[in-house]
PDB file of N, CA and C in Angstrom:
ATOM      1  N   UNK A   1      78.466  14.988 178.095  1.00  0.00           N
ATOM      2  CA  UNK A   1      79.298  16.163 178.224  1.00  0.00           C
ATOM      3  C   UNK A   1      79.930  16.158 179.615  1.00  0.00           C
ATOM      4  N   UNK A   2      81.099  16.433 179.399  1.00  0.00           N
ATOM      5  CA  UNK A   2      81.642  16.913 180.942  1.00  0.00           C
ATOM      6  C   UNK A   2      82.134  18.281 181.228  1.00  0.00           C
ATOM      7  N   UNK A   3      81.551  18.303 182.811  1.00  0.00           N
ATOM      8  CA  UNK A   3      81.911  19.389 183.076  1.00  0.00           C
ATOM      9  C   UNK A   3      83.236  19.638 183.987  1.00  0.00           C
ATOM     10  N   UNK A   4      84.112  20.397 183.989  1.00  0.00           N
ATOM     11  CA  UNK A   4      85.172  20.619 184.466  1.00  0.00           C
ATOM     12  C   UNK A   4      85.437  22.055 185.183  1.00  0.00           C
ATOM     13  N   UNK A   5      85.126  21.623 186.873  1.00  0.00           N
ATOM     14  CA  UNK A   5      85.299  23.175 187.392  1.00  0.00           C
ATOM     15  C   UNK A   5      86.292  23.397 188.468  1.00  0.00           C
ATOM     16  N   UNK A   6      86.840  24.781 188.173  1.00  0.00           N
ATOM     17  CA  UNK A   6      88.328  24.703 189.615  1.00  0.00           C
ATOM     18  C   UNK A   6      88.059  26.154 189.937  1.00  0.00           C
ATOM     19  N   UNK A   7      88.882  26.364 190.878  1.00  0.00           N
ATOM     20  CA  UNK A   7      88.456  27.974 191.609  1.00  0.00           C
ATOM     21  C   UNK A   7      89.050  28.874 190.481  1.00  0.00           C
ATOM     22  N   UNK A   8      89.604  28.734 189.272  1.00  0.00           N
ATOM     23  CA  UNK A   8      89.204  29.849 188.363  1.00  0.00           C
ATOM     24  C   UNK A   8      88.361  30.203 187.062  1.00  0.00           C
ATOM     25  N   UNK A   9      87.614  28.589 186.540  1.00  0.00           N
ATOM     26  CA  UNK A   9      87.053  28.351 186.015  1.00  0.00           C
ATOM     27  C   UNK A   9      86.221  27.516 185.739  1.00  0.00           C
ATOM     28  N   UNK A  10      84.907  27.347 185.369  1.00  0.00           N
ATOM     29  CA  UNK A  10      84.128  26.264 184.860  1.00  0.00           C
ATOM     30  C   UNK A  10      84.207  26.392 183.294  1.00  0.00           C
ATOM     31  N   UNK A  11      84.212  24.781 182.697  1.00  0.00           N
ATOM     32  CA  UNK A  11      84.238  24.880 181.296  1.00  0.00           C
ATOM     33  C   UNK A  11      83.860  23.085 180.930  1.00  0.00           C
ATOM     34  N   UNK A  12      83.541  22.832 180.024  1.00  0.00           N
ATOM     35  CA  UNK A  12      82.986  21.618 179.148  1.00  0.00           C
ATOM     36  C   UNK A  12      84.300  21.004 178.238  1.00  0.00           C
ATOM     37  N   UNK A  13      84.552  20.071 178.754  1.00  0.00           N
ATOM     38  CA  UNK A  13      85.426  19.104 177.719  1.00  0.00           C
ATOM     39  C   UNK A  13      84.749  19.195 176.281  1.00  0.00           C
ATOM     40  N   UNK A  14      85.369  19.485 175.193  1.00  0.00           N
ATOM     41  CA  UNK A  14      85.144  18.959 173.905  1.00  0.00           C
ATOM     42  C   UNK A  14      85.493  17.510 173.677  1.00  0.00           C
ATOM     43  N   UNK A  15      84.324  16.952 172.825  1.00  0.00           N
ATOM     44  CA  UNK A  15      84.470  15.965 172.519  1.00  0.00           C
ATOM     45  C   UNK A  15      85.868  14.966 172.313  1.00  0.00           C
ATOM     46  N   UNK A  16      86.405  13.776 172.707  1.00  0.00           N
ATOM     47  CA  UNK A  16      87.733  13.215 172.569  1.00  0.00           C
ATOM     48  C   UNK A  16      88.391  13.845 173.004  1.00  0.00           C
ATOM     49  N   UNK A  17      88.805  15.334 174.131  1.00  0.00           N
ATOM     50  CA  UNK A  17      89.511  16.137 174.793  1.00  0.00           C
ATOM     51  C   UNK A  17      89.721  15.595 175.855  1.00  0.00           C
ATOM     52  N   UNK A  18      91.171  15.721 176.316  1.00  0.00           N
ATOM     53  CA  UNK A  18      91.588  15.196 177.523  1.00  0.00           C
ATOM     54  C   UNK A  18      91.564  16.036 178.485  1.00  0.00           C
ATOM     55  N   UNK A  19      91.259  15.691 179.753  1.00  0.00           N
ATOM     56  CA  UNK A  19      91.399  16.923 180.660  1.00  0.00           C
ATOM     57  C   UNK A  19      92.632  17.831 180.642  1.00  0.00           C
ATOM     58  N   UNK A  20      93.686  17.423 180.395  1.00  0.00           N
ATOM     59  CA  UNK A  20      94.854  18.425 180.398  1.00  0.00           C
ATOM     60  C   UNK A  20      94.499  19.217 179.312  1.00  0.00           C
ATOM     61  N   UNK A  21      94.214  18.701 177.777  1.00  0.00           N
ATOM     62  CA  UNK A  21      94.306  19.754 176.909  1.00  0.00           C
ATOM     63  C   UNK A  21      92.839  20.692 177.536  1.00  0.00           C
ATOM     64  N   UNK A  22      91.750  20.295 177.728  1.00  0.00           N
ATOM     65  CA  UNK A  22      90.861  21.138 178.533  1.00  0.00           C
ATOM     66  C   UNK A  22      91.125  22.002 179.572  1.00  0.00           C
ATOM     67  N   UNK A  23      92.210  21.905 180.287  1.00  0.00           N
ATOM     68  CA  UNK A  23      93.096  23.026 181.272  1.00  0.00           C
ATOM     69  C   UNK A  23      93.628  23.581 180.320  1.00  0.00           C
ATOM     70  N   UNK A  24      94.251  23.414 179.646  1.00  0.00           N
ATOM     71  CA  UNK A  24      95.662  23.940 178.743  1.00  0.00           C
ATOM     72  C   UNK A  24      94.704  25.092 178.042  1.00  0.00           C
ATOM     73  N   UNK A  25      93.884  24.370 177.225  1.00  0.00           N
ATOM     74  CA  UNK A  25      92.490  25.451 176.604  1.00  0.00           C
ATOM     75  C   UNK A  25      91.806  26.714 176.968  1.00  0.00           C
ATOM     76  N   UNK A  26      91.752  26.740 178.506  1.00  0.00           N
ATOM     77  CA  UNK A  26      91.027  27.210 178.977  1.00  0.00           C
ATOM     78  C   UNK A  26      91.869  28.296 180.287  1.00  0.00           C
ATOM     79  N   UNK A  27      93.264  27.977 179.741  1.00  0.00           N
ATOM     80  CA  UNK A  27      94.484  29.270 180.286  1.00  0.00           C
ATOM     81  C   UNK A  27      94.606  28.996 181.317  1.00  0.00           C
ATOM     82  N   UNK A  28      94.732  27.465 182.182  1.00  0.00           N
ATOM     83  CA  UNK A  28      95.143  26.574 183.252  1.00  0.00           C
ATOM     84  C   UNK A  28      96.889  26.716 182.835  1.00  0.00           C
ATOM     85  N   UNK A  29      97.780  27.068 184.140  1.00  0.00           N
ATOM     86  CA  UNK A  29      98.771  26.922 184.056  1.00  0.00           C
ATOM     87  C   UNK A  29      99.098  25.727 184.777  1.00  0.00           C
ATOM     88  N   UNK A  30      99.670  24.050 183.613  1.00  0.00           N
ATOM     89  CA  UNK A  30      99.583  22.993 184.892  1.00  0.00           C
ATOM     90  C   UNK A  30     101.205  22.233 183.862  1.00  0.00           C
ATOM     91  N   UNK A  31     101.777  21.624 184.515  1.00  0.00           N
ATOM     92  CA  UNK A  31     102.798  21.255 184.244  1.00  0.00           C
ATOM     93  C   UNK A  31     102.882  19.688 183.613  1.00  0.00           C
ATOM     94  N   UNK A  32     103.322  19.831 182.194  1.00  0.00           N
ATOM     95  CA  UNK A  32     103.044  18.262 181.500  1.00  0.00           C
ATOM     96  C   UNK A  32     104.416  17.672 181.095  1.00  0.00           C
ATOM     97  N   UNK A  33     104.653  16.833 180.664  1.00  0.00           N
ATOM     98  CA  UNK A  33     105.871  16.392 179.710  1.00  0.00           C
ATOM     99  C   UNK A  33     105.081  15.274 178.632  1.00  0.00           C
ATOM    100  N   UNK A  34     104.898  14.163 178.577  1.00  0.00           N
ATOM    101  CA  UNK A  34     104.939  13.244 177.235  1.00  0.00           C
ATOM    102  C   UNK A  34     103.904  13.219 177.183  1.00  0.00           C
ATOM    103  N   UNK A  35     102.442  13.505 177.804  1.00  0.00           N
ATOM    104  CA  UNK A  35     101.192  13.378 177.336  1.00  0.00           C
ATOM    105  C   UNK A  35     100.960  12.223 177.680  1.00  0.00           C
ATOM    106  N   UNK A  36     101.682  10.943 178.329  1.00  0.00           N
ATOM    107  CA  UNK A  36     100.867   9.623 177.825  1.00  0.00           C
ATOM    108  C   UNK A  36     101.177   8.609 179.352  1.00  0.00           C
ATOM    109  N   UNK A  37     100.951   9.645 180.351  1.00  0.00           N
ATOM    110  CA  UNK A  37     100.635   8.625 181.391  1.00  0.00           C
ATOM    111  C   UNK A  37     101.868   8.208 182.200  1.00  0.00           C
ATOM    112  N   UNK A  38     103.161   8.330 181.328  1.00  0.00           N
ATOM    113  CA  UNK A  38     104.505   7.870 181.613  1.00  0.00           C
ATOM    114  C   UNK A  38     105.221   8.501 182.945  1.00  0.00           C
ATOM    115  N   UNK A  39     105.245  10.152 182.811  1.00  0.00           N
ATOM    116  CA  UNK A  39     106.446  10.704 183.300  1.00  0.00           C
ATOM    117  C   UNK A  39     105.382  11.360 184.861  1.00  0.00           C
ATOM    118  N   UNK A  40     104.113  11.344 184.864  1.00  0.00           N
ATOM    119  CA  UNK A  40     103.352  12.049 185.718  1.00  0.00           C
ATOM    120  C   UNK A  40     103.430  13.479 186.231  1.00  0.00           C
ATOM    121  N   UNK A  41     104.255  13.997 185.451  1.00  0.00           N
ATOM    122  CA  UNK A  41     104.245  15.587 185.679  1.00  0.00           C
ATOM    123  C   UNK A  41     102.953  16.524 185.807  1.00  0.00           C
ATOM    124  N   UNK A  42     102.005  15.875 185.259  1.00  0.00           N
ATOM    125  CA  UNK A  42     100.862  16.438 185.256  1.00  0.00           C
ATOM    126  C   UNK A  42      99.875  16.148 186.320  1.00  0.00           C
ATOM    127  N   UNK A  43     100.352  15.194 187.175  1.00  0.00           N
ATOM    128  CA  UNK A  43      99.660  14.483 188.192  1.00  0.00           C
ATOM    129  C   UNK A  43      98.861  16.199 189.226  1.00  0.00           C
ATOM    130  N   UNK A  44      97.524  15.937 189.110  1.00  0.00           N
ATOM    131  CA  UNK A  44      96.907  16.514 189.954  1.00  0.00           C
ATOM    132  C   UNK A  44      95.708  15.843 191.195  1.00  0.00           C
ATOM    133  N   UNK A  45      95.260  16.576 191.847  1.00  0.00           N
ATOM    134  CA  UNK A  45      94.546  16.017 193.155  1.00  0.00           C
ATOM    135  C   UNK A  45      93.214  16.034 192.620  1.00  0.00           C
ATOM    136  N   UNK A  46      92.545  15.176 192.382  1.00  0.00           N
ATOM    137  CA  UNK A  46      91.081  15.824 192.509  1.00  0.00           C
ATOM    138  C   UNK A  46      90.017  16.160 193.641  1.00  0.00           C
ATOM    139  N   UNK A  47      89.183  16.678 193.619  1.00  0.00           N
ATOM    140  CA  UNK A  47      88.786  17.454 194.649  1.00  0.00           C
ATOM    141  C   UNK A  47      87.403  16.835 195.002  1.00  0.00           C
ATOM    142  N   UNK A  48      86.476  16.270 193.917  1.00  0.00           N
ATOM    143  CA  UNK A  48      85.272  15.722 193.723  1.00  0.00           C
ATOM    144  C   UNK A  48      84.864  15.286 192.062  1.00  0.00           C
ATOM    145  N   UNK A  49      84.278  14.218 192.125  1.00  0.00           N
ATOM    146  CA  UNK A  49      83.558  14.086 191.019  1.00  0.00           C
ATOM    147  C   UNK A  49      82.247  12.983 191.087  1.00  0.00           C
ATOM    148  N   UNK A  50      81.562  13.718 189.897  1.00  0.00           N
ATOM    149  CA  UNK A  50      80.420  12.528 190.271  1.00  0.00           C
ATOM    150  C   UNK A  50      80.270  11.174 189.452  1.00  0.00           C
ATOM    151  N   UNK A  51      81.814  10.715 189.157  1.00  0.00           N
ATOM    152  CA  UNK A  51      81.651   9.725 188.155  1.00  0.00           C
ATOM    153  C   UNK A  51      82.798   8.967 188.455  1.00  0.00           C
ATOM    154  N   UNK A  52      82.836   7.465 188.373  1.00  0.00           N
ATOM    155  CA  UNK A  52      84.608   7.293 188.242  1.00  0.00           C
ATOM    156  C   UNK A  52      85.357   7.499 187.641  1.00  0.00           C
ATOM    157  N   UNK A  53      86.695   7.751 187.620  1.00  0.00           N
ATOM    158  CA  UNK A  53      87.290   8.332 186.564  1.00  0.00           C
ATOM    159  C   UNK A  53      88.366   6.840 186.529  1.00  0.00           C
ATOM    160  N   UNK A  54      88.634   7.124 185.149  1.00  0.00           N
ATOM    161  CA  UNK A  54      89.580   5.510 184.821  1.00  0.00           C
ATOM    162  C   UNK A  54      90.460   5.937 183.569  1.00  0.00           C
ATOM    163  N   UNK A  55      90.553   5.072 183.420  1.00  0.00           N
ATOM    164  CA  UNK A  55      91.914   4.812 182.082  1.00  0.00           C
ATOM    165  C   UNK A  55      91.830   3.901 180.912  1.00  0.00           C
ATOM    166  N   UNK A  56      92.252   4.588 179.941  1.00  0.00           N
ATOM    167  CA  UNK A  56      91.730   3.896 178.962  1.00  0.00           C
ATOM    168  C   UNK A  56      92.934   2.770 178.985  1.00  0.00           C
ATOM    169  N   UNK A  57      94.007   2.686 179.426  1.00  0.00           N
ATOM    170  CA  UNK A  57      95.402   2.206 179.884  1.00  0.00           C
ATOM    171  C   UNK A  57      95.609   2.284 181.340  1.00  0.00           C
ATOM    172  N   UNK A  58      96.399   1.134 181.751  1.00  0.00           N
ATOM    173  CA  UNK A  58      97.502   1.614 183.143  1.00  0.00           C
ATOM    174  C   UNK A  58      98.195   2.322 182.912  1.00  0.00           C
ATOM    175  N   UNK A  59      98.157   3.544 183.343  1.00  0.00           N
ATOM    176  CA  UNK A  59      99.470   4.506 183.088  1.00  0.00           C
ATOM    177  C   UNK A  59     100.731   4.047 184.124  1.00  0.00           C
ATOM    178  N   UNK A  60     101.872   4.159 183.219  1.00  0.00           N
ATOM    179  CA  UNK A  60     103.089   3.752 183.883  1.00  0.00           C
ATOM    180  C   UNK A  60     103.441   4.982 185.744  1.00  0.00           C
ATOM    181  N   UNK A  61     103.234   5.730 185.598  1.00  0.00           N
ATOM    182  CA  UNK A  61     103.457   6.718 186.477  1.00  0.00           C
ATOM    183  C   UNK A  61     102.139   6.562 187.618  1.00  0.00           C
ATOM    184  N   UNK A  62     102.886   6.723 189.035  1.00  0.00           N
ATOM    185  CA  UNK A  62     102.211   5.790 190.300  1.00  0.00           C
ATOM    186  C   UNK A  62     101.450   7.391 190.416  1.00  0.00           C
ATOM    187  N   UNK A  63      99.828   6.843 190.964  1.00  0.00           N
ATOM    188  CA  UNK A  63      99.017   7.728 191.858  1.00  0.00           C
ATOM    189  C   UNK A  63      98.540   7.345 192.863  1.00  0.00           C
ATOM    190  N   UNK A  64      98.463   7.800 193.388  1.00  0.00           N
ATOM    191  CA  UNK A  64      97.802   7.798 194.880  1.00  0.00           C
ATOM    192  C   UNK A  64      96.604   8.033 194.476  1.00  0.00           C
ATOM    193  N   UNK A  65      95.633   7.531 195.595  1.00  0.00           N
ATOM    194  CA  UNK A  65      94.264   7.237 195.286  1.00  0.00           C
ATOM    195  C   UNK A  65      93.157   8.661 194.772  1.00  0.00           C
ATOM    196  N   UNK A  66      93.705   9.847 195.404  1.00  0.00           N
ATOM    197  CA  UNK A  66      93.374  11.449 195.227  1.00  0.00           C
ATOM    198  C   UNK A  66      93.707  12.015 194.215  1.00  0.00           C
ATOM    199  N   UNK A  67      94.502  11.181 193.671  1.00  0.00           N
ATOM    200  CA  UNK A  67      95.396  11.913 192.563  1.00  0.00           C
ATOM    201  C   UNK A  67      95.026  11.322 190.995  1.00  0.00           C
ATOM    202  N   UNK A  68      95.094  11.932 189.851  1.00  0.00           N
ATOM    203  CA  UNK A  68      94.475  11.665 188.420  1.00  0.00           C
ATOM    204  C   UNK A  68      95.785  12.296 187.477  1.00  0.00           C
ATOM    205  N   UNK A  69      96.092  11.706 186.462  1.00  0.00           N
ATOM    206  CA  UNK A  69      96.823  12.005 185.108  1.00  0.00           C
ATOM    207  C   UNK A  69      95.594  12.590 184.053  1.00  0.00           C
ATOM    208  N   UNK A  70      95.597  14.234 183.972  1.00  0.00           N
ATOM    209  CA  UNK A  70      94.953  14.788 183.392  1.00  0.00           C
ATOM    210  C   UNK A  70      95.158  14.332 182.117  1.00  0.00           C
ATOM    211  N   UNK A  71      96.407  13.855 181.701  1.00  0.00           N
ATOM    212  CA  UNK A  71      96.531  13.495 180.325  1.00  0.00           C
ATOM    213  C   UNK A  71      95.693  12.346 179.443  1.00  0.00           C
ATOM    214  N   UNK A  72      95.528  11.587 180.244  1.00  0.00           N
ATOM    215  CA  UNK A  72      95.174  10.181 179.674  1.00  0.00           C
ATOM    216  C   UNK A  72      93.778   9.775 180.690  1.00  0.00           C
ATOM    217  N   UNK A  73      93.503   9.984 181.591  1.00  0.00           N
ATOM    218  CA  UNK A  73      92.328   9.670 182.336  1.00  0.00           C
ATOM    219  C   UNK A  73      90.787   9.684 181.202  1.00  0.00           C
ATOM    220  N   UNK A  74      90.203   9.617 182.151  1.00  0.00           N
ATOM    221  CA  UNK A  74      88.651   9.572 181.023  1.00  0.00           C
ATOM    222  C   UNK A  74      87.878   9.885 182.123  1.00  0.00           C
ATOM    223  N   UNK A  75      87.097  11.268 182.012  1.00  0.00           N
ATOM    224  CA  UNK A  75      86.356  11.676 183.095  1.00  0.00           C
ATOM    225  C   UNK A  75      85.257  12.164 182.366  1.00  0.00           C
ATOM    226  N   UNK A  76      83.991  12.016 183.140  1.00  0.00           N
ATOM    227  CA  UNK A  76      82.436  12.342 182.974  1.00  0.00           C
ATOM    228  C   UNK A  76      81.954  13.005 183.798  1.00  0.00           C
ATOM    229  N   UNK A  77      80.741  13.162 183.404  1.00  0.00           N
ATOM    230  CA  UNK A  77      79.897  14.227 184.248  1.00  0.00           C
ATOM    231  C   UNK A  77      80.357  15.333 184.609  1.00  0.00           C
ATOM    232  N   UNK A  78      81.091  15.910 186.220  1.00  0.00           N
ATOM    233  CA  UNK A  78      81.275  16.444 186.885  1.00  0.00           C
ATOM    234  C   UNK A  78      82.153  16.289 187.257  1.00  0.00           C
ATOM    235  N   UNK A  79      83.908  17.126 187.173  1.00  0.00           N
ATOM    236  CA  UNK A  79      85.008  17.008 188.170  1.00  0.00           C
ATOM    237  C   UNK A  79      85.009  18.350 188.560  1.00  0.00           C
ATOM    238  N   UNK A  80      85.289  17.984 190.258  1.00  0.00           N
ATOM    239  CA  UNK A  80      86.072  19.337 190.427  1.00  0.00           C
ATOM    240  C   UNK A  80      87.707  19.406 191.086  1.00  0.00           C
ATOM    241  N   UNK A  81      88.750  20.083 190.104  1.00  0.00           N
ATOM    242  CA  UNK A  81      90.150  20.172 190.647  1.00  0.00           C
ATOM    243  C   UNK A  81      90.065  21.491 191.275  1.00  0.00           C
ATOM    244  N   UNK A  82      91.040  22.201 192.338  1.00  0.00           N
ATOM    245  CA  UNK A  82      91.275  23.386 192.830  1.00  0.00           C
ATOM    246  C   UNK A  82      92.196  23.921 192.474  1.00  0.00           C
ATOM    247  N   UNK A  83      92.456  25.004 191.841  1.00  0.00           N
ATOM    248  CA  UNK A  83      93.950  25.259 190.773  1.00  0.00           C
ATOM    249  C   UNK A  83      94.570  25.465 191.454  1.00  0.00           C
ATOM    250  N   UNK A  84      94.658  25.588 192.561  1.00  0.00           N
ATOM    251  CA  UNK A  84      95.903  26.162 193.372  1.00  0.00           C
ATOM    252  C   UNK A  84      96.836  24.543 193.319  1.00  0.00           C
ATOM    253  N   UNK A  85      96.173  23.778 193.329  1.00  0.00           N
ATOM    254  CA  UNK A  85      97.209  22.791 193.156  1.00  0.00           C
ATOM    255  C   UNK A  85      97.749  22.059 191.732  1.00  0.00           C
ATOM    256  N   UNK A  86      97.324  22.806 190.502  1.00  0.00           N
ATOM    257  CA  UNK A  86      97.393  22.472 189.042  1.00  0.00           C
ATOM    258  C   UNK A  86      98.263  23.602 188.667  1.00  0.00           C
ATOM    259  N   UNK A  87      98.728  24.402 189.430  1.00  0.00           N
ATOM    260  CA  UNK A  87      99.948  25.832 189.290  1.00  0.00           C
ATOM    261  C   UNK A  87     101.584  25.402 189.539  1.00  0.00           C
ATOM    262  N   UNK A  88     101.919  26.072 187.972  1.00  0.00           N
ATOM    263  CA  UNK A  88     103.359  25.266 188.118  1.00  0.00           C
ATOM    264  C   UNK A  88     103.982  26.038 189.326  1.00  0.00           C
TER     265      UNK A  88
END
């Protein structure tokens, strides 16, 4: 199970749930376009986690080492994002 916590909420990924739809779920206002790694609109900072986070793919759209594609990433255990920076 993962857990997913930011300064307005803690909440649990459902099973095969991507972190964006787990923001999106959970009344995160964060900014997406194609879902698939491409356009990086969704690009957020992460703050901590206790796991690596990776890809099931190279996503076409560049991150910086702080930074994660909520869309397509694959995260465990424990992340924490700060919403102030996941606010369109």
């Amino acid at each position: 199970m993962t857990w997913v916590m930011t300064s307005k909420k803690q909440f649990y990924l459902h099973d095969d749930e991507s972190l964006l739809d787990g923001l999106l779920r959970t009344g995160h206002d964060i900014n997406y376009q194609c879902k698939e790694g491409y356009c990086g609109s969704c690009r957020i900072k992460r703050v901590a986690s206790s796991h690596v986070i990776d890809y099931p793919f190279e996503p076409l759209a560049m991150i910086e080492e702080d930074e994660l594609l909520p869309c397509c990433c694959r995260v465990r255990g424990v992340i924490y994002v700060n919403h102030e920076l996941i606010t369109k």
